[in-house]
Protein backbone atom coordinates (compact mmCIF):
# COMPACT_ATOMS: atom_id res chain seq x y z
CA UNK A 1 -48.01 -92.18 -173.31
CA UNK A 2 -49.31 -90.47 -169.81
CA UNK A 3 -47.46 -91.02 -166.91
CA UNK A 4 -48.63 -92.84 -164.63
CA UNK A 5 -49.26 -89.95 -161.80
CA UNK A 6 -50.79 -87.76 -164.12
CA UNK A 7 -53.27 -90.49 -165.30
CA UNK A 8 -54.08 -90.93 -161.58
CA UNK A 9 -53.78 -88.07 -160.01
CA UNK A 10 -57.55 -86.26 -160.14
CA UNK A 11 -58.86 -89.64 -159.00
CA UNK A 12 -56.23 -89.47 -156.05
CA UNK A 13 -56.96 -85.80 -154.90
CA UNK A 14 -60.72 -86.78 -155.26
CA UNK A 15 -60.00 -89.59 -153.26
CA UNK A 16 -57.75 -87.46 -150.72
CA UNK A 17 -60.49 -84.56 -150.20
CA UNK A 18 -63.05 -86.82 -149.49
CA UNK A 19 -61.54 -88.68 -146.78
CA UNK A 20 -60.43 -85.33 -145.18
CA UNK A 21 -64.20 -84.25 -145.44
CA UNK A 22 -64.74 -87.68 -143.77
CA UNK A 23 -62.57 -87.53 -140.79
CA UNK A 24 -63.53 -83.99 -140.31
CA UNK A 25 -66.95 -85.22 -140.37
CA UNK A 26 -66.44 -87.63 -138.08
CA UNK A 27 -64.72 -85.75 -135.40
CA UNK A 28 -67.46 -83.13 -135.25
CA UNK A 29 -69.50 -86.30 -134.05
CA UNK A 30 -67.45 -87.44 -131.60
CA UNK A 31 -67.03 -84.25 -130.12
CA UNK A 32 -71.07 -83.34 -130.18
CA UNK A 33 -70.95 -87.39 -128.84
CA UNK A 34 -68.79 -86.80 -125.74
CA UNK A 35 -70.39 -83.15 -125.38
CA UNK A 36 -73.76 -84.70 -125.34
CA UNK A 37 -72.06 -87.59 -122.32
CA UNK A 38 -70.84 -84.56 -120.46
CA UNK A 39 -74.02 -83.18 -119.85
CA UNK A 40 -75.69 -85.94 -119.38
CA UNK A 41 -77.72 -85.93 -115.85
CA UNK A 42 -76.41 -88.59 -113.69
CA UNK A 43 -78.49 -91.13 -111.85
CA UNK A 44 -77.04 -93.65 -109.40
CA UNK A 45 -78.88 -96.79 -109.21
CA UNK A 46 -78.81 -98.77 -105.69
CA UNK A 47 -79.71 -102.82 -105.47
CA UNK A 48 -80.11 -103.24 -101.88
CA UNK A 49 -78.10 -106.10 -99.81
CA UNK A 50 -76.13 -108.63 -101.61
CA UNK A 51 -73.40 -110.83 -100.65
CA UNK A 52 -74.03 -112.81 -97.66
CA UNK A 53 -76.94 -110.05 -97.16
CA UNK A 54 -79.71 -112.00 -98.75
CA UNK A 55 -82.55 -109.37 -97.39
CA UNK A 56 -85.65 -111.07 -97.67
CA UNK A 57 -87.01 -114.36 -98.69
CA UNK A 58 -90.09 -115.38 -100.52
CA UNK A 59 -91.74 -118.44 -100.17
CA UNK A 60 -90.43 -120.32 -103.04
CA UNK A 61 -86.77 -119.46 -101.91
CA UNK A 62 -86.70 -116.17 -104.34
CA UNK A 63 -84.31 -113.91 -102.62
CA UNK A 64 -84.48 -109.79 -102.45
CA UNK A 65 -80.93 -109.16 -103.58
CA UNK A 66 -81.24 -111.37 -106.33
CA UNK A 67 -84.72 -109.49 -107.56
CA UNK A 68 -83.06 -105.83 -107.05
CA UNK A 69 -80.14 -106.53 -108.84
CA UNK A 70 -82.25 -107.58 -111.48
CA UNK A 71 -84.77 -104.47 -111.75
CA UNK A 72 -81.44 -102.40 -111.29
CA UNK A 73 -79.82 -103.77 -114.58
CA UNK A 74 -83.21 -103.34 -116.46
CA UNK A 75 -83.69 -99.30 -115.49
CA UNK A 76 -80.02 -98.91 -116.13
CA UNK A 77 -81.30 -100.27 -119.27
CA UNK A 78 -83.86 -98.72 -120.31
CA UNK A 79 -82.48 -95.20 -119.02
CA UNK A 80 -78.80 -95.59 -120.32
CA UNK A 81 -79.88 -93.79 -123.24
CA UNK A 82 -80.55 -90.23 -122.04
CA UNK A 83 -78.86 -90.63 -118.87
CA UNK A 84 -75.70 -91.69 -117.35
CA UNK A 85 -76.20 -94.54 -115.13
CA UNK A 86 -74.26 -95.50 -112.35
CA UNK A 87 -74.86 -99.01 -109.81
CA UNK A 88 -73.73 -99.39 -106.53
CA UNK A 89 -73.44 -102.76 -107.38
CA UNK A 90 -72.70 -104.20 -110.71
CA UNK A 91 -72.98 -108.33 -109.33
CA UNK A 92 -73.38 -110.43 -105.97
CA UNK A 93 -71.65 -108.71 -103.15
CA UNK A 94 -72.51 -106.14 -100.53
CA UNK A 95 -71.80 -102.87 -100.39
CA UNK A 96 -71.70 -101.38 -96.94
CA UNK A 97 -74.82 -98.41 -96.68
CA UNK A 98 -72.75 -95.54 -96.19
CA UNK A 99 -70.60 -96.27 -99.30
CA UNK A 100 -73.79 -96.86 -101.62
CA UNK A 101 -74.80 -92.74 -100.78
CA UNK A 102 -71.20 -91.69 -100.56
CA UNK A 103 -71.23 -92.92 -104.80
CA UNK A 104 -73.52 -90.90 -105.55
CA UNK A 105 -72.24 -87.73 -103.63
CA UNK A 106 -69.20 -88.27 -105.08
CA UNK A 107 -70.06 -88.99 -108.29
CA UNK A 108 -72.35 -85.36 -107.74
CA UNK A 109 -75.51 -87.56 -109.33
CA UNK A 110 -78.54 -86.13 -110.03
CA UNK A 111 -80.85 -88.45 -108.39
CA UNK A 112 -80.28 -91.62 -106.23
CA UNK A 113 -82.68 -94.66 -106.16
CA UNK A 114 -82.86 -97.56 -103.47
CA UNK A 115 -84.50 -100.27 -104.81
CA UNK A 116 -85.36 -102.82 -102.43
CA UNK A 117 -88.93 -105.24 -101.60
CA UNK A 118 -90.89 -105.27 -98.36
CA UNK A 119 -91.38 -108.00 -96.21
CA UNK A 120 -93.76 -108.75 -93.76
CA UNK A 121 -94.76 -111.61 -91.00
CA UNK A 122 -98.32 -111.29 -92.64
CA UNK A 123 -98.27 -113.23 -95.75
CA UNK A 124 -101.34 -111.57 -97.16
CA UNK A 125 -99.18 -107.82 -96.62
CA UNK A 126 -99.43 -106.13 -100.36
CA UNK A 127 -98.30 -103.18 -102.68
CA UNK A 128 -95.65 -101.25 -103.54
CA UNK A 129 -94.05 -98.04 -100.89
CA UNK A 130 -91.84 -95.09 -101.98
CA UNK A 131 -90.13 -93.67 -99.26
CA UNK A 132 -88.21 -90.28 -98.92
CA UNK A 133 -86.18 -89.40 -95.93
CA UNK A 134 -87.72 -88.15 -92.87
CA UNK A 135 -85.96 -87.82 -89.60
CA UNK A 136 -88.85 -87.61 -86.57
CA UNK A 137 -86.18 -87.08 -83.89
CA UNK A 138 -85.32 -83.65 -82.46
CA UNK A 139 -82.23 -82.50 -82.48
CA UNK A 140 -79.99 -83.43 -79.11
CA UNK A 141 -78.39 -79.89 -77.84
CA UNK A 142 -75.46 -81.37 -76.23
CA UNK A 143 -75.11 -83.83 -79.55
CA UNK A 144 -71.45 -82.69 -81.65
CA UNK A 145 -72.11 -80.66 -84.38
CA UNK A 146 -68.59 -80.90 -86.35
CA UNK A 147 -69.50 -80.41 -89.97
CA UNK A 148 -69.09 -84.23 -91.74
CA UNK A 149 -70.05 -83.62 -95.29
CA UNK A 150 -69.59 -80.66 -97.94
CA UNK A 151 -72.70 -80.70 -99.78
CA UNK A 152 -70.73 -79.51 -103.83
CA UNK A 153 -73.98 -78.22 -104.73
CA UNK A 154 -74.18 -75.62 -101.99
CA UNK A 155 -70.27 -75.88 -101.16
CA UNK A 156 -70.96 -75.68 -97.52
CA UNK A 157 -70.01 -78.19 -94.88
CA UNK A 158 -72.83 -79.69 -93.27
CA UNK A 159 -73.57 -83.09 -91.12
CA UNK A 160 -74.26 -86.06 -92.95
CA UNK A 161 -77.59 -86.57 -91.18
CA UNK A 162 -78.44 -83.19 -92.09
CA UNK A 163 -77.92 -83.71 -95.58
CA UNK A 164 -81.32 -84.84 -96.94
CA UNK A 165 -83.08 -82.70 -95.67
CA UNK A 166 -81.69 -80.06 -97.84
CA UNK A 167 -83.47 -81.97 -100.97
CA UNK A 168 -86.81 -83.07 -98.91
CA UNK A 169 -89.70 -81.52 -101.32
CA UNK A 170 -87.70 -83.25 -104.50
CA UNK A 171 -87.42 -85.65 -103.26
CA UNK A 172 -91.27 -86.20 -102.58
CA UNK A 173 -91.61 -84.63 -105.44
CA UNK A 174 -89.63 -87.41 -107.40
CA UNK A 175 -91.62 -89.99 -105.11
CA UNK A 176 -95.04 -88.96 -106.19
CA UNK A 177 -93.73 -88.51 -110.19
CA UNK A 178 -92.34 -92.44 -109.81
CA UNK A 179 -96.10 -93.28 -107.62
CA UNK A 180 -98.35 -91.96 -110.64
CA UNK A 181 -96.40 -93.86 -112.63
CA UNK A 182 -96.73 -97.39 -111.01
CA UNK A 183 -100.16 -97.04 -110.73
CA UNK A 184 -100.43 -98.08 -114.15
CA UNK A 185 -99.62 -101.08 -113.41
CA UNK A 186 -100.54 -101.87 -109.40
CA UNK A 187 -103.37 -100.08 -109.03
CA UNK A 188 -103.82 -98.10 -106.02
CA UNK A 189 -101.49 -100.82 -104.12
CA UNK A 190 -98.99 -98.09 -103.97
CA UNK A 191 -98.12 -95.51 -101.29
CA UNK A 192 -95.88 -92.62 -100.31
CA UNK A 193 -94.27 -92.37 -96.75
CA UNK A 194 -91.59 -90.19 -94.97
CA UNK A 195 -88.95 -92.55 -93.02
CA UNK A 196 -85.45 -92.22 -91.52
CA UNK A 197 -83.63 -94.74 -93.58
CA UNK A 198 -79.81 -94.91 -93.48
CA UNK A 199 -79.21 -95.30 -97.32
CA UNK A 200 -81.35 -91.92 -97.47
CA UNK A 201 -79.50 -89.99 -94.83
CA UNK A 202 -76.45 -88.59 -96.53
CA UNK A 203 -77.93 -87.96 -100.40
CA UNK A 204 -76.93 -84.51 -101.26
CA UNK A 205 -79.89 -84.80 -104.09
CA UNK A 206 -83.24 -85.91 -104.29
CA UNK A 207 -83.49 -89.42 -102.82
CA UNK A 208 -85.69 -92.42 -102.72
CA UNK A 209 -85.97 -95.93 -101.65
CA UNK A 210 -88.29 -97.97 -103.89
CA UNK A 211 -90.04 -101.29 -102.38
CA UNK A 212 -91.09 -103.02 -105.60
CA UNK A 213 -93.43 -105.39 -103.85
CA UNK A 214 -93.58 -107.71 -100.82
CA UNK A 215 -91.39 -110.99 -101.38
CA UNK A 216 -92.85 -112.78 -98.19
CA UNK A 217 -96.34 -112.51 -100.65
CA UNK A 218 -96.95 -115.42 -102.65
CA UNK A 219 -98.56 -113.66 -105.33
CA UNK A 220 -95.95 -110.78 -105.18
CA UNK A 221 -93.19 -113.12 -105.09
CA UNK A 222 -94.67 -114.86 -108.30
CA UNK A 223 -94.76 -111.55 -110.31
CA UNK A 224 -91.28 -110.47 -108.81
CA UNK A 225 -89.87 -113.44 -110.45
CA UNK A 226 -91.79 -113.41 -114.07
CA UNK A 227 -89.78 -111.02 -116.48
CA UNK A 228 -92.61 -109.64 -118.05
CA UNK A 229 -93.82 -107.58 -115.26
CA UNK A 230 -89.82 -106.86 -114.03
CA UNK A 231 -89.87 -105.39 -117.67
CA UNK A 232 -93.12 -102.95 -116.88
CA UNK A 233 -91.58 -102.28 -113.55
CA UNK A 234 -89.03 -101.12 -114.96
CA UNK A 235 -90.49 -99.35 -117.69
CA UNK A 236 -92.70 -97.45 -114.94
CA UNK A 237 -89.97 -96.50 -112.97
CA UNK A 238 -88.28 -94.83 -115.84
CA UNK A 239 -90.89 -92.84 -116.93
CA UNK A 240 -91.46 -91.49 -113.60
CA UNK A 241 -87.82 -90.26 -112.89
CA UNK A 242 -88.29 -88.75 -116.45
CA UNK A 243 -91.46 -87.17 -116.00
CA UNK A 244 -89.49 -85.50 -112.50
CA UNK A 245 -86.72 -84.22 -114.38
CA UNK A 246 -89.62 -82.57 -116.88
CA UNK A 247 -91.32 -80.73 -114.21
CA UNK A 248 -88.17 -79.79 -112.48
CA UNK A 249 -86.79 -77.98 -116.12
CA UNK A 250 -87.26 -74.21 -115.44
């Protein structure tokens, strides 16, 4: 008669090997895995208004923070698997300005993007705009000049409304990548312009606000609202911030 361990035994340190070679196996993944998240570029996503901030209205009652929140979810989406992707705002509430770019700084993000649609007393207004920041004013002499902002990137101490302008030919760079982009699926209703916006201001990395489309346009407001085209928005929008971080790869 053979004992009972002995009988067993090779089956048991086959058994016992294997599930060593396993777990071994297993944490070299997870630690490639959370290497791979570590180094992952980091883009911070911003719906505009929310809350009791309805921003504009289309026609049919179809409101802007409703629509950005929306496209916001659908690039996090479709670019949560390359990138990390961060949202100012995750659901219905508002988010003051200065706290939507102070995310991103803190978070050190790679890229920050304002989505938001236009809106305009003309009804027949059309087209999408990308704006970067652009400050027209001069500088006032006798204005305070206590440092309000450490740029990590540069690790010097800088005014916030200085900030931007630091990152001002990515960010138009990023702008036109996102622009050539859409055109595939508005045409040459698309367009480019400089402009001081607040959200902008105090992005210590390439910056830009997106309006998708104006939502006092009856036609515009129509496509903001069908999911098929929110989908090829989106889809657009992605490929343009990756086609950026392509041509910004040394």
């Amino acid at each position: 008669m053979i004992p009972v361990f002995q009988k067993y035994r090779r089956p048991c340190v086959v058994l016992i090997v294997s599930l060593m070679f396993i777990g071994s196996a297993m944490q070299q993944a997870i630690a490639k895995q959370t290497l791979f998240e570590a180094f992952k570029q980091i883009i911070v996503i911003d719906p505009g208004h929310g809350g009791q901030e309805f921003g504009a209205r289309g026609p049919d009652g179809t409101l802007e923070k409703t629509v950005t929140l929306e496209l916001a979810r659908l690039l996090a989406d479709n670019l949560g698997r390359e990138y990390k992707v961060v949202l100012t705002r995750t659901d219905d509430y508002l988010v003051d300005l200065v706290n939507r770019t102070s995310l991103a700084n803190h978070l050190n993000a790679d890229l920050f993007i304002s989505i938001h649609t236009g809106a305009s007393f003309a009804h027949s207004t059309a087209g999408i705009t990308l704006f970067f920041y652009q400050n027209f004013s001069k500088p006032d002499p006798g204005q305070n000049q206590n440092p309000s902002f450490v740029d990590q990137k540069h690790n010097k101490p800088i005014l916030w409304k200085n900030v931007q302008s630091r990152y001002l030919k990515k960010s138009q760079s990023l702008a036109r990548a996102i622009d050539s982009r859409l055109k595939n699926i508005n045409s040459n209703q698309s367009r480019i312009e400089g402009c001081p916006l607040a959200v902008l201001q105090g992005a210590a990395m390439p910056a830009v606000l997106i309006e998708v489309g104006y939502l006092t346009n009856p036609a515009e407001e129509k496509k903001l609202r069908d999911d098929r085209f929110m989908m090829d928005l989106a889809e657009q929008i992605s490929k343009g911030i990756e086609d950026f971080f392509s041509q910004e790869q040394p």
